[in-house]
PDB file of N, CA and C in Angstrom:
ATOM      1  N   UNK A   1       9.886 -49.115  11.086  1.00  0.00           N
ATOM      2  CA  UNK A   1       9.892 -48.157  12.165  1.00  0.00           C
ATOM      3  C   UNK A   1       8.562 -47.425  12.188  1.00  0.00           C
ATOM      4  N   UNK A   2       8.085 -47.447  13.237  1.00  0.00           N
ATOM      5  CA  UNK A   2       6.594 -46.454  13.458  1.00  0.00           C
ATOM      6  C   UNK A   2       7.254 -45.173  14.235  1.00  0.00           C
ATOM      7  N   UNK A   3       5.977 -44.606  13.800  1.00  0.00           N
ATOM      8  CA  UNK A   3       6.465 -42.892  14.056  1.00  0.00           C
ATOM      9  C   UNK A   3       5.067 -42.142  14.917  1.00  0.00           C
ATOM     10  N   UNK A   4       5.307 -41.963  16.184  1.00  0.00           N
ATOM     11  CA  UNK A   4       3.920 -41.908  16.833  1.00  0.00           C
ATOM     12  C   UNK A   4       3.180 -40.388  16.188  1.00  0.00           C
ATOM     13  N   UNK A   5       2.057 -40.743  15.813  1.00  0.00           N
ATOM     14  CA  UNK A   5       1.036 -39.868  15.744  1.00  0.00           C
ATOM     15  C   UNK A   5       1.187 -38.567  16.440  1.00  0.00           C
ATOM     16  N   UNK A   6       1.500 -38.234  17.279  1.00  0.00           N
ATOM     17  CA  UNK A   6       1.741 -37.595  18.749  1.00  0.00           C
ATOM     18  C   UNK A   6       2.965 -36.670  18.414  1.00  0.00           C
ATOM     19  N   UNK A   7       3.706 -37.397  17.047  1.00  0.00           N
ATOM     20  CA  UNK A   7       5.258 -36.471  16.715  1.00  0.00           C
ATOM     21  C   UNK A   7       4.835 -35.776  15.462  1.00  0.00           C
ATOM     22  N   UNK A   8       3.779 -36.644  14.412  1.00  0.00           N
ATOM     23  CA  UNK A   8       3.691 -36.045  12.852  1.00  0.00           C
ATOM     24  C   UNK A   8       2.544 -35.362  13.299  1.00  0.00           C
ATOM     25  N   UNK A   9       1.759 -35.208  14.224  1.00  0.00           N
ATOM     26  CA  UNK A   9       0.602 -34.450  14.296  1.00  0.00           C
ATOM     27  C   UNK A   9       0.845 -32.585  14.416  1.00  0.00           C
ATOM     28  N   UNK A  10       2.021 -32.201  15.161  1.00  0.00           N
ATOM     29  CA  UNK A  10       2.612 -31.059  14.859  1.00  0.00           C
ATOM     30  C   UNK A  10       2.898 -30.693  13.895  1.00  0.00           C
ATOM     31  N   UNK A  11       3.668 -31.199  13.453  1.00  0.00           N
ATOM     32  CA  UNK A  11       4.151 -31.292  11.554  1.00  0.00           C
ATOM     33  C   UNK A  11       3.161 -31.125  10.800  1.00  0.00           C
ATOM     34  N   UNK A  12       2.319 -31.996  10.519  1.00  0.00           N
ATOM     35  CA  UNK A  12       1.064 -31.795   9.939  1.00  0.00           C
ATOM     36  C   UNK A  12       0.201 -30.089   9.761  1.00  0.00           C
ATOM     37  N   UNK A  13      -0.074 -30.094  11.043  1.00  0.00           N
ATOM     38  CA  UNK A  13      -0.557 -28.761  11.426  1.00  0.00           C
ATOM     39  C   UNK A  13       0.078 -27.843  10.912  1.00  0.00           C
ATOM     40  N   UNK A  14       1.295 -27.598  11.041  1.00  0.00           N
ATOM     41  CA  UNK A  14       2.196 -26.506  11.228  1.00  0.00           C
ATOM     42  C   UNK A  14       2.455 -26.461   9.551  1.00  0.00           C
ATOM     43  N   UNK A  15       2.621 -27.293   8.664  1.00  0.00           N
ATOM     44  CA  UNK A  15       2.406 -27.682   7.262  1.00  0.00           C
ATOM     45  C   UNK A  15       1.531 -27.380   6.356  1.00  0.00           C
ATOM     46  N   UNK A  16      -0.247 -27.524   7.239  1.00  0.00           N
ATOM     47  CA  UNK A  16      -1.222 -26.723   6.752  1.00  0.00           C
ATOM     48  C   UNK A  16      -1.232 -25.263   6.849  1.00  0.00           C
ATOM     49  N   UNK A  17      -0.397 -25.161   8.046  1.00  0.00           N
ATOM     50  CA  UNK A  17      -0.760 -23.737   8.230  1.00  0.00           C
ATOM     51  C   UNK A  17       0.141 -22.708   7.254  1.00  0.00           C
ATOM     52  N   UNK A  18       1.212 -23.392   7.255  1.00  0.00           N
ATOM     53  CA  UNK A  18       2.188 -22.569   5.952  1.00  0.00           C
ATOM     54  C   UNK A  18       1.473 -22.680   4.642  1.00  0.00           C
ATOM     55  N   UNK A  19       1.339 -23.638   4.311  1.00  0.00           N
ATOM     56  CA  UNK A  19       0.385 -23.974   2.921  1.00  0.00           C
ATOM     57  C   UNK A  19      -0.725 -22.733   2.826  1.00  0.00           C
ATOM     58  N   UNK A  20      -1.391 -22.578   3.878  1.00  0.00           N
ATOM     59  CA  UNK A  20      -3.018 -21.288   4.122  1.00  0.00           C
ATOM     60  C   UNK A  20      -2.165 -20.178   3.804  1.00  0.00           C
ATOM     61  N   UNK A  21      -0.941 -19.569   4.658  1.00  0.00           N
ATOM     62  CA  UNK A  21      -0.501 -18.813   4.676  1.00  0.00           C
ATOM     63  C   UNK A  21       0.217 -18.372   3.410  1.00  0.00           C
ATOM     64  N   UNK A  22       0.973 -19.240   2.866  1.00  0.00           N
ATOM     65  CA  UNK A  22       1.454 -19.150   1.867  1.00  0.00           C
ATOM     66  C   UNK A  22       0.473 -18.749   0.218  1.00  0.00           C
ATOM     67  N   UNK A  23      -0.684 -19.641   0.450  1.00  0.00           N
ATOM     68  CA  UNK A  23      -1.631 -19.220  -0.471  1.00  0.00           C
ATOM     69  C   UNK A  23      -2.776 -18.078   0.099  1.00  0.00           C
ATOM     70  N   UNK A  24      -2.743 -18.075   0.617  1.00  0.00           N
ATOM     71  CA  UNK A  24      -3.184 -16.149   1.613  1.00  0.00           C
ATOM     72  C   UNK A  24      -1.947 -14.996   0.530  1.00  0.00           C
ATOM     73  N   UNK A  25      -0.949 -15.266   0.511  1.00  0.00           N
ATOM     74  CA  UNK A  25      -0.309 -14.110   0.510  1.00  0.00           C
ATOM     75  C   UNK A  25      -0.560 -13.814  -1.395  1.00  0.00           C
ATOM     76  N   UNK A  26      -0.464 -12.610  -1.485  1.00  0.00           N
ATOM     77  CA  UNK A  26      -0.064 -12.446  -3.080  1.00  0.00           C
ATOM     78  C   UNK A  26       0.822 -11.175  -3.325  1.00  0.00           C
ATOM     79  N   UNK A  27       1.056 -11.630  -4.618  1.00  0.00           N
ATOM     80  CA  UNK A  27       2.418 -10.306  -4.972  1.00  0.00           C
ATOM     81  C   UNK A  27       1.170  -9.134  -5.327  1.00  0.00           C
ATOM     82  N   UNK A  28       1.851  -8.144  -4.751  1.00  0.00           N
ATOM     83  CA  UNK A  28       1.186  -6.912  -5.586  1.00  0.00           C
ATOM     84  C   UNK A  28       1.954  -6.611  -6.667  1.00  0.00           C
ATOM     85  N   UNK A  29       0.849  -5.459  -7.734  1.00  0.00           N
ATOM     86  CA  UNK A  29       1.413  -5.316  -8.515  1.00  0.00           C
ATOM     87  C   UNK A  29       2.618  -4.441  -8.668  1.00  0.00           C
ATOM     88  N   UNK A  30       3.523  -4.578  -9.725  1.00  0.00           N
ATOM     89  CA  UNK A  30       4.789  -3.734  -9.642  1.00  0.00           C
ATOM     90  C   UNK A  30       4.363  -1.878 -10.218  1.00  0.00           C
ATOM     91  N   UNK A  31       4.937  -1.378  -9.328  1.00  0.00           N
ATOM     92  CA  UNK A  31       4.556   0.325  -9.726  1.00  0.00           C
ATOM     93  C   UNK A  31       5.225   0.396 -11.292  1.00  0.00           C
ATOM     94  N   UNK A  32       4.779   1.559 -11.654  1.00  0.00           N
ATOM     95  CA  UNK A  32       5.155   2.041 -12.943  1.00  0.00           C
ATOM     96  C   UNK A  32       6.549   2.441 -13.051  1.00  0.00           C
ATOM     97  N   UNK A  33       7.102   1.968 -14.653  1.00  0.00           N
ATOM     98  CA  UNK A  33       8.382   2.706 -14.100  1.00  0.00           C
ATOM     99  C   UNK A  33       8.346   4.616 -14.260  1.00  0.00           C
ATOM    100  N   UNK A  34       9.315   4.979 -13.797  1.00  0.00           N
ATOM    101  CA  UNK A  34       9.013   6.368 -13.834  1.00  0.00           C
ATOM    102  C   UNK A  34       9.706   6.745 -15.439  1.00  0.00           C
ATOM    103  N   UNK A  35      10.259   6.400 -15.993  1.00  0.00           N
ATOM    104  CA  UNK A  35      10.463   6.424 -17.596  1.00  0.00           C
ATOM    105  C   UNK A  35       9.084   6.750 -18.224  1.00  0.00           C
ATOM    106  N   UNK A  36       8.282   5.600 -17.814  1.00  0.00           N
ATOM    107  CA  UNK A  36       6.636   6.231 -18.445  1.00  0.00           C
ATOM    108  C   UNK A  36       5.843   6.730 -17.814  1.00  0.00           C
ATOM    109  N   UNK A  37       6.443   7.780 -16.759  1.00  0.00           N
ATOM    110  CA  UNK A  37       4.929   8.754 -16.015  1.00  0.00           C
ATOM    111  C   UNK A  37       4.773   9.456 -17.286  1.00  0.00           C
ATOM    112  N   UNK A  38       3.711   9.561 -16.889  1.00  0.00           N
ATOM    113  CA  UNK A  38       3.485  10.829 -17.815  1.00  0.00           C
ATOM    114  C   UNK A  38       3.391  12.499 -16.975  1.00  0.00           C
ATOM    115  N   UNK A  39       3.528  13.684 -17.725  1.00  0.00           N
ATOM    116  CA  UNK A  39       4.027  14.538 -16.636  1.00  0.00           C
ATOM    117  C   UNK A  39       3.356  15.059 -15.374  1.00  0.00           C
ATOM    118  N   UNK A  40       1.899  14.810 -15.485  1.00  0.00           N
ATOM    119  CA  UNK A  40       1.205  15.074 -14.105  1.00  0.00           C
ATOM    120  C   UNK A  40       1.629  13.750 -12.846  1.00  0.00           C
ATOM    121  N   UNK A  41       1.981  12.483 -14.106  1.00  0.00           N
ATOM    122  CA  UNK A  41       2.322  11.560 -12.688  1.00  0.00           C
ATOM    123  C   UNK A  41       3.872  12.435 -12.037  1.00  0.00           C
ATOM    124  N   UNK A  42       4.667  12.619 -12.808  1.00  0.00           N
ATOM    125  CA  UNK A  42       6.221  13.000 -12.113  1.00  0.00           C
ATOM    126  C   UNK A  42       5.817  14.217 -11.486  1.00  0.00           C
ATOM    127  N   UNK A  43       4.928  15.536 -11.639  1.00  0.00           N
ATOM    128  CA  UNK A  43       4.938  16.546 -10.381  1.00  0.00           C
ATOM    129  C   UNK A  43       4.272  15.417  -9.563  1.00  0.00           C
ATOM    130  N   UNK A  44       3.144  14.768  -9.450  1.00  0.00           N
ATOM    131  CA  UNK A  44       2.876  14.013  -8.600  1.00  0.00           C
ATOM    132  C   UNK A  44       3.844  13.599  -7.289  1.00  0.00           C
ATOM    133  N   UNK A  45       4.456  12.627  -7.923  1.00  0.00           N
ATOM    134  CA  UNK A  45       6.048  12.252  -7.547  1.00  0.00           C
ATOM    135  C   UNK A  45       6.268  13.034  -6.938  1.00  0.00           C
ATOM    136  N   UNK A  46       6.672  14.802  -7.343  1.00  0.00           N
ATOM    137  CA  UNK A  46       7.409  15.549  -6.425  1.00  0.00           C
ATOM    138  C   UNK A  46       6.626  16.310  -5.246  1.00  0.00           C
ATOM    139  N   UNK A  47       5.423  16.628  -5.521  1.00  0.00           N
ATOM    140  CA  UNK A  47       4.322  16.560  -4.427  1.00  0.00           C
ATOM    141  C   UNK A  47       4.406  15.139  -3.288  1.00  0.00           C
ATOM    142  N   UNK A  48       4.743  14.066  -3.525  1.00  0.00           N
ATOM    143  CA  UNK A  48       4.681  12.803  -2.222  1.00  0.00           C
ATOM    144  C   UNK A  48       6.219  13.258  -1.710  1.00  0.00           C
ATOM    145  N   UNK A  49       7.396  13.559  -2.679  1.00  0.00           N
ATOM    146  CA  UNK A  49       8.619  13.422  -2.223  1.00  0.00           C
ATOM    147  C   UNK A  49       8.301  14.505  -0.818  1.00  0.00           C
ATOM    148  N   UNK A  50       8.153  15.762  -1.370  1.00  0.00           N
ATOM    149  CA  UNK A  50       7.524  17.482  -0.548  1.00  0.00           C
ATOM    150  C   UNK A  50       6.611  16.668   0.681  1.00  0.00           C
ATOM    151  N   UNK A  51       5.924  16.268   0.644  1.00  0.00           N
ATOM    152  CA  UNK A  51       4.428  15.992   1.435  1.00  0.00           C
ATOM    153  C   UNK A  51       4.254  14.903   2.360  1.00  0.00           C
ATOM    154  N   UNK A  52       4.865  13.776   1.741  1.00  0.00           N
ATOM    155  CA  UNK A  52       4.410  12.403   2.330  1.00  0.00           C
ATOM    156  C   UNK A  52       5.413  11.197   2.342  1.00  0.00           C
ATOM    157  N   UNK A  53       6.222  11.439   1.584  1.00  0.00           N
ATOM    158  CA  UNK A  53       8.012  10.360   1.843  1.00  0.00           C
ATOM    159  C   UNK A  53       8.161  10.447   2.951  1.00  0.00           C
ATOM    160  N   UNK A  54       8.280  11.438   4.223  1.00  0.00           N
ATOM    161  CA  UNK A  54       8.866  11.387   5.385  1.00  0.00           C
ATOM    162  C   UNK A  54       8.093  10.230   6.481  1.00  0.00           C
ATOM    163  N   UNK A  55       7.091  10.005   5.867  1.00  0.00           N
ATOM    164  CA  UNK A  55       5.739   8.962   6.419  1.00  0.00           C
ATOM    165  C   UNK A  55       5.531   7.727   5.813  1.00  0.00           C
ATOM    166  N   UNK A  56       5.437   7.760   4.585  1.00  0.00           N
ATOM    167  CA  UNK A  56       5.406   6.663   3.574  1.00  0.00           C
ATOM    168  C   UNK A  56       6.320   6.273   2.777  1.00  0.00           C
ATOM    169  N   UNK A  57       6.111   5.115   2.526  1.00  0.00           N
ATOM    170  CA  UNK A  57       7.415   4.056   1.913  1.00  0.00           C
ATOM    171  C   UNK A  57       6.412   3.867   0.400  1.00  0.00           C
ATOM    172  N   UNK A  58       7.152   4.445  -0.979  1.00  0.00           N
ATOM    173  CA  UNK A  58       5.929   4.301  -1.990  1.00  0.00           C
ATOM    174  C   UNK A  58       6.377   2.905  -3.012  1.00  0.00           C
ATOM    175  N   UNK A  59       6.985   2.186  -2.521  1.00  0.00           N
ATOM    176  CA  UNK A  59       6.930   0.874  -3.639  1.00  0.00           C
ATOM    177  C   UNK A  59       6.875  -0.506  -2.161  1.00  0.00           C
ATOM    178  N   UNK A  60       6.917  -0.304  -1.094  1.00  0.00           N
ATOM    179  CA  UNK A  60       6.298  -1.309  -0.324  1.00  0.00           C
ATOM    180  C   UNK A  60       5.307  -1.168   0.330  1.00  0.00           C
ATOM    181  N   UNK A  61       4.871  -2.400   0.863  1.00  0.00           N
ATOM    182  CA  UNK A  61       3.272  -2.219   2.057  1.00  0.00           C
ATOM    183  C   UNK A  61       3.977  -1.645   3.592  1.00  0.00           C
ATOM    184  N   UNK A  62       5.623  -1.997   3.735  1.00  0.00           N
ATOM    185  CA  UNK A  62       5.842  -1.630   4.941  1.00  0.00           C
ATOM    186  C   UNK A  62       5.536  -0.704   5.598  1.00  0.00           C
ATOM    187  N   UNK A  63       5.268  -0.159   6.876  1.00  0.00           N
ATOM    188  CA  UNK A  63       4.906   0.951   7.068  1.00  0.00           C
ATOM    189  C   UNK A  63       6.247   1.580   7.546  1.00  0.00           C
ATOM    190  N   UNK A  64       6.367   3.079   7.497  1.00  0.00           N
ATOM    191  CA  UNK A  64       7.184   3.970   8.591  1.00  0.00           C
ATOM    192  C   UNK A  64       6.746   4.377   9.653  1.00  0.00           C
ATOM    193  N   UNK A  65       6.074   5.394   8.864  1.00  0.00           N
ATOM    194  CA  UNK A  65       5.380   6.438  10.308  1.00  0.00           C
ATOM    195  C   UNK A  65       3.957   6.014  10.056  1.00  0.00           C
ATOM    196  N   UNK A  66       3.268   6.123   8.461  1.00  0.00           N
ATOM    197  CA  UNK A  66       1.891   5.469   7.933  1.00  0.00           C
ATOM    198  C   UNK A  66       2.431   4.222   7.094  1.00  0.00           C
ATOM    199  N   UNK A  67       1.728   4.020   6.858  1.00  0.00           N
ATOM    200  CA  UNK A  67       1.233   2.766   5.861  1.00  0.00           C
ATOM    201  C   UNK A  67       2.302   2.972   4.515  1.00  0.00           C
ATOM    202  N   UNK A  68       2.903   1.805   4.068  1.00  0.00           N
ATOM    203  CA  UNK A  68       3.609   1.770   2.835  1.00  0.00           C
ATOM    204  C   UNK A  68       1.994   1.935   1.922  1.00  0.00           C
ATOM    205  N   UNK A  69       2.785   2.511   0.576  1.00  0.00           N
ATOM    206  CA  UNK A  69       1.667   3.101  -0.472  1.00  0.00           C
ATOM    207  C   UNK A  69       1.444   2.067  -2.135  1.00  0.00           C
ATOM    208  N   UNK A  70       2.538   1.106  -2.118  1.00  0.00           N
ATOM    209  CA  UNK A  70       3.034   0.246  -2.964  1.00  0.00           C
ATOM    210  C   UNK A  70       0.989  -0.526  -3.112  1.00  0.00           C
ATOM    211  N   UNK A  71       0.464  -0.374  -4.641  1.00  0.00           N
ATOM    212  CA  UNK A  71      -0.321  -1.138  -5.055  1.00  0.00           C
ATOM    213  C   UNK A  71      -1.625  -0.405  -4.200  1.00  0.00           C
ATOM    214  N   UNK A  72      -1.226   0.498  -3.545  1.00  0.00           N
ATOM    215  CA  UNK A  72      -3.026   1.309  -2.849  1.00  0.00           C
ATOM    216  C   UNK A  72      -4.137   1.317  -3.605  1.00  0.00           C
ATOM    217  N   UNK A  73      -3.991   1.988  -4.897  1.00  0.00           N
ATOM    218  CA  UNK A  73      -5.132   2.056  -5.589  1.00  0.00           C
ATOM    219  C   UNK A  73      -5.689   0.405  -5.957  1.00  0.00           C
ATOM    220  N   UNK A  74      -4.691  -0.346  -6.173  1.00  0.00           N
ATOM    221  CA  UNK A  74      -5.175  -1.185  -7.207  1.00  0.00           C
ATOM    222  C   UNK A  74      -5.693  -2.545  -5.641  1.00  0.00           C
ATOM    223  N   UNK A  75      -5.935  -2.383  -4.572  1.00  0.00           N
ATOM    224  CA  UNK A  75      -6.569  -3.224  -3.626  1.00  0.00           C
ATOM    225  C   UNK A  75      -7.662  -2.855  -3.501  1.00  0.00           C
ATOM    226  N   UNK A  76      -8.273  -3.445  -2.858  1.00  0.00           N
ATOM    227  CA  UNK A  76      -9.912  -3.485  -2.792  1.00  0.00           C
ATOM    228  C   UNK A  76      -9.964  -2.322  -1.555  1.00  0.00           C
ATOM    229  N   UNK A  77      -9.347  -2.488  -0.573  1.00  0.00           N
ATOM    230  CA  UNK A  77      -9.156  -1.705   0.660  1.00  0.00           C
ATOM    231  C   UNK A  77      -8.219  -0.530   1.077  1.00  0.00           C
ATOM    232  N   UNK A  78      -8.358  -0.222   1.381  1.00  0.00           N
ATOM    233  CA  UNK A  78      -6.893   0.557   2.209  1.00  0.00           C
ATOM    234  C   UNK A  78      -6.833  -0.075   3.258  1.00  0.00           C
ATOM    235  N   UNK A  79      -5.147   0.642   4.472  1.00  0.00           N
ATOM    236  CA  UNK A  79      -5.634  -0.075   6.036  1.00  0.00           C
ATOM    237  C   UNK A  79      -6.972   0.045   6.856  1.00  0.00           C
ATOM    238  N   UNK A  80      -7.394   1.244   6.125  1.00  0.00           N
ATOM    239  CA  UNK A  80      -8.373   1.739   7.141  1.00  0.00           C
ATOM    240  C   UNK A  80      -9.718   0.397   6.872  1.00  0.00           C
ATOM    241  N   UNK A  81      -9.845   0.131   5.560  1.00  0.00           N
ATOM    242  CA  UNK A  81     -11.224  -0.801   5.585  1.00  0.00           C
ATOM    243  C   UNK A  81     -11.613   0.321   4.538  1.00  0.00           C
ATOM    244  N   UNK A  82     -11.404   1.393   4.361  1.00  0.00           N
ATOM    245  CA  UNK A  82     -12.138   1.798   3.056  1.00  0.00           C
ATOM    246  C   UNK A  82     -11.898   1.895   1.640  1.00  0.00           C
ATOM    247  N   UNK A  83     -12.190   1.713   0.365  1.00  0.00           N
ATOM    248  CA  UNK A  83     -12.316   1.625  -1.334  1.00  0.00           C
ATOM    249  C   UNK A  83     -11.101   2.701  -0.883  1.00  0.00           C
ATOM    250  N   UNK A  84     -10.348   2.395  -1.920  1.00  0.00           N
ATOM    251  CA  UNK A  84      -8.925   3.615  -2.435  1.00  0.00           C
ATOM    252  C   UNK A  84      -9.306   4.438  -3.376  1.00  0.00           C
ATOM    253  N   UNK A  85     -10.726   4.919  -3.188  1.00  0.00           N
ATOM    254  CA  UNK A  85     -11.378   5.771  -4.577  1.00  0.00           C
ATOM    255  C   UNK A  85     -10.671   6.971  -4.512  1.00  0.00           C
ATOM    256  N   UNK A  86     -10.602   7.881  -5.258  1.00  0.00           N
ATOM    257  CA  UNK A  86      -9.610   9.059  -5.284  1.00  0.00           C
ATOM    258  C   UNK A  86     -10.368  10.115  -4.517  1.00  0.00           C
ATOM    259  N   UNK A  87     -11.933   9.915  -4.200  1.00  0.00           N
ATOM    260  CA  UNK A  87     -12.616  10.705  -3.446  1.00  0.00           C
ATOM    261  C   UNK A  87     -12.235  10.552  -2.014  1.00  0.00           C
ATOM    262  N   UNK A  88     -12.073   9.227  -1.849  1.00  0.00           N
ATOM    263  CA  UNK A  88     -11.530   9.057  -0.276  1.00  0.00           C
ATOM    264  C   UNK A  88     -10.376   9.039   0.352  1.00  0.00           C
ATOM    265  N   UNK A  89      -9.149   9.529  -0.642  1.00  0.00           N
ATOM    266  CA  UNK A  89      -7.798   9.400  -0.863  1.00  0.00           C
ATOM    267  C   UNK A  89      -8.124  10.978  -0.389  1.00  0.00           C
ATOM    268  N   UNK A  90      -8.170  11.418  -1.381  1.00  0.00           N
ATOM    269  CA  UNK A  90      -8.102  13.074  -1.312  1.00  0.00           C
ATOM    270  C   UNK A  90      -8.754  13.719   0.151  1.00  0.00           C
ATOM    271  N   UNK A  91     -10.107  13.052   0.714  1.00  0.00           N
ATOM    272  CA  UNK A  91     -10.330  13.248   1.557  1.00  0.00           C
ATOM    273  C   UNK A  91      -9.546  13.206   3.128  1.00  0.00           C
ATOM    274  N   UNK A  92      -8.762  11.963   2.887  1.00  0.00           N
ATOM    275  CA  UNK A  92      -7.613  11.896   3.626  1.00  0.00           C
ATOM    276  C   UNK A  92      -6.694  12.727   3.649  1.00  0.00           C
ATOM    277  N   UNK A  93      -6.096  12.810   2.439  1.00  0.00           N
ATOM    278  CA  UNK A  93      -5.254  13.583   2.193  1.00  0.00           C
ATOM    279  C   UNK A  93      -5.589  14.980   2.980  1.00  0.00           C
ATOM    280  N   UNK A  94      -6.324  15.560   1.817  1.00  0.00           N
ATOM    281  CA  UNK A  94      -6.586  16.776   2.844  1.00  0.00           C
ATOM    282  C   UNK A  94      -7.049  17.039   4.189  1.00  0.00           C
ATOM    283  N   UNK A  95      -7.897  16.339   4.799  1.00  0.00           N
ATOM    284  CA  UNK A  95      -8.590  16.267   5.787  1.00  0.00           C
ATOM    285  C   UNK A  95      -7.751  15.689   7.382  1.00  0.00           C
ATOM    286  N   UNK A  96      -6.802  14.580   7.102  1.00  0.00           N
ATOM    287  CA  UNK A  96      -5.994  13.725   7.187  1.00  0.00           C
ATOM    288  C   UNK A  96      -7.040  12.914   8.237  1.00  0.00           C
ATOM    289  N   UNK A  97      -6.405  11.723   8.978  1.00  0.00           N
ATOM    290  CA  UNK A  97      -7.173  10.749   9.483  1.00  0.00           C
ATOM    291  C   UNK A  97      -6.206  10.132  10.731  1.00  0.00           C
ATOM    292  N   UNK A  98      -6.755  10.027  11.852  1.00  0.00           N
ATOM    293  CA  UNK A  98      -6.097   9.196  12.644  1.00  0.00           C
ATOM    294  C   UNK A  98      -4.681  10.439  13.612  1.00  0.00           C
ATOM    295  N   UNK A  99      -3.452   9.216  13.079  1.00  0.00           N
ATOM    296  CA  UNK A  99      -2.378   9.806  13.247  1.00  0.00           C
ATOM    297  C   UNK A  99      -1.886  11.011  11.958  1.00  0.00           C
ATOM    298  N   UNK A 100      -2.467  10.658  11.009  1.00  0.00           N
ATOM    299  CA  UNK A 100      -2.238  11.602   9.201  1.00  0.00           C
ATOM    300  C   UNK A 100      -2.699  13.259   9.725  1.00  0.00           C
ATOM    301  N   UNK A 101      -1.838  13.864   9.638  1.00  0.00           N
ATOM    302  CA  UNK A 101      -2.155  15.241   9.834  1.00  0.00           C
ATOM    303  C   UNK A 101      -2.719  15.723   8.560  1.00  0.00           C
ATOM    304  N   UNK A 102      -3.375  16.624   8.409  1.00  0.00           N
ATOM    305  CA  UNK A 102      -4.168  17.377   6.834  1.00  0.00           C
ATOM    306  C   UNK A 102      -2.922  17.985   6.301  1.00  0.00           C
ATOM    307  N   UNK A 103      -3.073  17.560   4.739  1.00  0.00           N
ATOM    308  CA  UNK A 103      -1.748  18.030   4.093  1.00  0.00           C
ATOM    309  C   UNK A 103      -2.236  19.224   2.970  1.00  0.00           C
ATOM    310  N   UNK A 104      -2.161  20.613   3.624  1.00  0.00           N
ATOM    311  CA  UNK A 104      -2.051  21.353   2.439  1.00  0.00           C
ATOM    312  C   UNK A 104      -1.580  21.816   0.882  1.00  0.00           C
ATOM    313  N   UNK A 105      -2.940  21.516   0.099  1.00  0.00           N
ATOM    314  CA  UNK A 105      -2.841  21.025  -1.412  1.00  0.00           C
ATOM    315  C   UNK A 105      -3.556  22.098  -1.947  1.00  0.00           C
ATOM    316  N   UNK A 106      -2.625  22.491  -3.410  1.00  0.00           N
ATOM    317  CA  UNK A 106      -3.403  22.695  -4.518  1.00  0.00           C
ATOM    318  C   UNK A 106      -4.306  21.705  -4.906  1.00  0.00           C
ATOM    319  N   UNK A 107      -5.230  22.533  -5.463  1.00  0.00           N
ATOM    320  CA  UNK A 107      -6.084  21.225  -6.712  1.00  0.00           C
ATOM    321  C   UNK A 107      -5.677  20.746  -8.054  1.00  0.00           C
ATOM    322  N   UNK A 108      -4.411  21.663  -8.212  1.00  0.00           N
ATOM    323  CA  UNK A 108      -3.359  20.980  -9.007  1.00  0.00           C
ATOM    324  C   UNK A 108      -2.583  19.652  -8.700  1.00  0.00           C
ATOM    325  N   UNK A 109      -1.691  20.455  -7.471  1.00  0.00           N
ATOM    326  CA  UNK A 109      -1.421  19.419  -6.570  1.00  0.00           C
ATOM    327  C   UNK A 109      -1.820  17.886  -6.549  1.00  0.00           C
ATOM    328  N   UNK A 110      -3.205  18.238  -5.908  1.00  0.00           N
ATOM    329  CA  UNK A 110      -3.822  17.009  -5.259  1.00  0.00           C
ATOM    330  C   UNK A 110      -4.108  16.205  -6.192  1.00  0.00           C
ATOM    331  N   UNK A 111      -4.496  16.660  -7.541  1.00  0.00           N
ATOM    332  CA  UNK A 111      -4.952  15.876  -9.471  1.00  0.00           C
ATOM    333  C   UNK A 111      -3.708  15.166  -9.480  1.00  0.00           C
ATOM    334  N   UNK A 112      -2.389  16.391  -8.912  1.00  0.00           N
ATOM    335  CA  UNK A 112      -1.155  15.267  -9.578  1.00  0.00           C
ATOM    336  C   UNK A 112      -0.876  13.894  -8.726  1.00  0.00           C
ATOM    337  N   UNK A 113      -0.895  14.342  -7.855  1.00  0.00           N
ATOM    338  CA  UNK A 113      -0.453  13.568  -6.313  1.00  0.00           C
ATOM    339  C   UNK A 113      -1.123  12.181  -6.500  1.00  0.00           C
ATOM    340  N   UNK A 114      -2.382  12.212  -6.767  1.00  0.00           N
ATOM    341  CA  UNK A 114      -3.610  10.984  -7.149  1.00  0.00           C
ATOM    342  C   UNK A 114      -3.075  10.069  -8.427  1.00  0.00           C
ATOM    343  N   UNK A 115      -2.738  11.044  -8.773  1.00  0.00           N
ATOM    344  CA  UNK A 115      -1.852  10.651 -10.266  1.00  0.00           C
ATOM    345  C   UNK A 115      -1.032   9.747 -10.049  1.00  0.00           C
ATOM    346  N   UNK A 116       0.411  10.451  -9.620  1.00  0.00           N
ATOM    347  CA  UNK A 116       1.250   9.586  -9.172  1.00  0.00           C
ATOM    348  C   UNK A 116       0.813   8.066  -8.217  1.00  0.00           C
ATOM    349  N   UNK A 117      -0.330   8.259  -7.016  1.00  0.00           N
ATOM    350  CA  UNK A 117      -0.365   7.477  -6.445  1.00  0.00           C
ATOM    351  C   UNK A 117      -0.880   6.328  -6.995  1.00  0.00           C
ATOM    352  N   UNK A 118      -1.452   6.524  -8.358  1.00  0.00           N
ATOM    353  CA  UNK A 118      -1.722   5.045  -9.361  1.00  0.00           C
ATOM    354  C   UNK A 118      -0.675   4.632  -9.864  1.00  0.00           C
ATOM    355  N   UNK A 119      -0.163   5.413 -10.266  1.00  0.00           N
ATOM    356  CA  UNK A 119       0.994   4.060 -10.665  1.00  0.00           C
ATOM    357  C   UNK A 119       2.138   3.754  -9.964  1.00  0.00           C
ATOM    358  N   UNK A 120       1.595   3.605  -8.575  1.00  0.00           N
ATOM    359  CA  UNK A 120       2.522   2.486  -7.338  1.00  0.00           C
ATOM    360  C   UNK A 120       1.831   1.640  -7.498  1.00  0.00           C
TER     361      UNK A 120
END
């Protein structure tokens, strides 16, 4: 039995393209458990619960209202296109960006908050 070119040529394609896609994707890493924050990460924690849960999702990429927070630090990027350095985090943070309204912080606060946000 022959099988026209014309039928496996979709297949084909559509085969590579899962294959790209599939090796495109990667797991991020898994957040910390909260057993081992240490205690500036857990006020941290309660600074995002206060501040930024109502917006962000902190163990996926999904978004809500912003961007899931799951693995931020540890990517090369954020959404925006810029380094997740804690200088440009904080700058956000406080400053806010876009749709992100400026979130009023201690500099306690904001040490913990950064804190916490490493080990998602």
């Amino acid at each position: 039995m022959r099988v026209s070119l014309d039928l496996i040529a979709p297949l084909i394609v559509g085969c590579a393209a899962l294959t790209l896609f599939v090796a495109g994707c990667k797991s991020l890493p898994p957040s910390k458990p909260s057993s081992q924050w240490t205690p500036a990460e857990a006020r941290g924690a309660a600074v995002y619960q206060a501040k930024c849960a109502r917006c962000h999702y902190p163990t996926t990429t999904k978004g809500l209202n912003g961007p899931g927070l799951q693995a931020l630090t540890k990517q090369p990027a954020m959404p925006s296109g810029q380094p997740p350095s804690d200088e440009r985090l904080s700058h956000v943070i406080l400053e806010g960006r876009s749709m992100m309204p400026a979130t009023h912080l201690s500099d306690d606060q904001l040490s913990d908050l950064l804190a916490y946000l490493h080990t998602l």
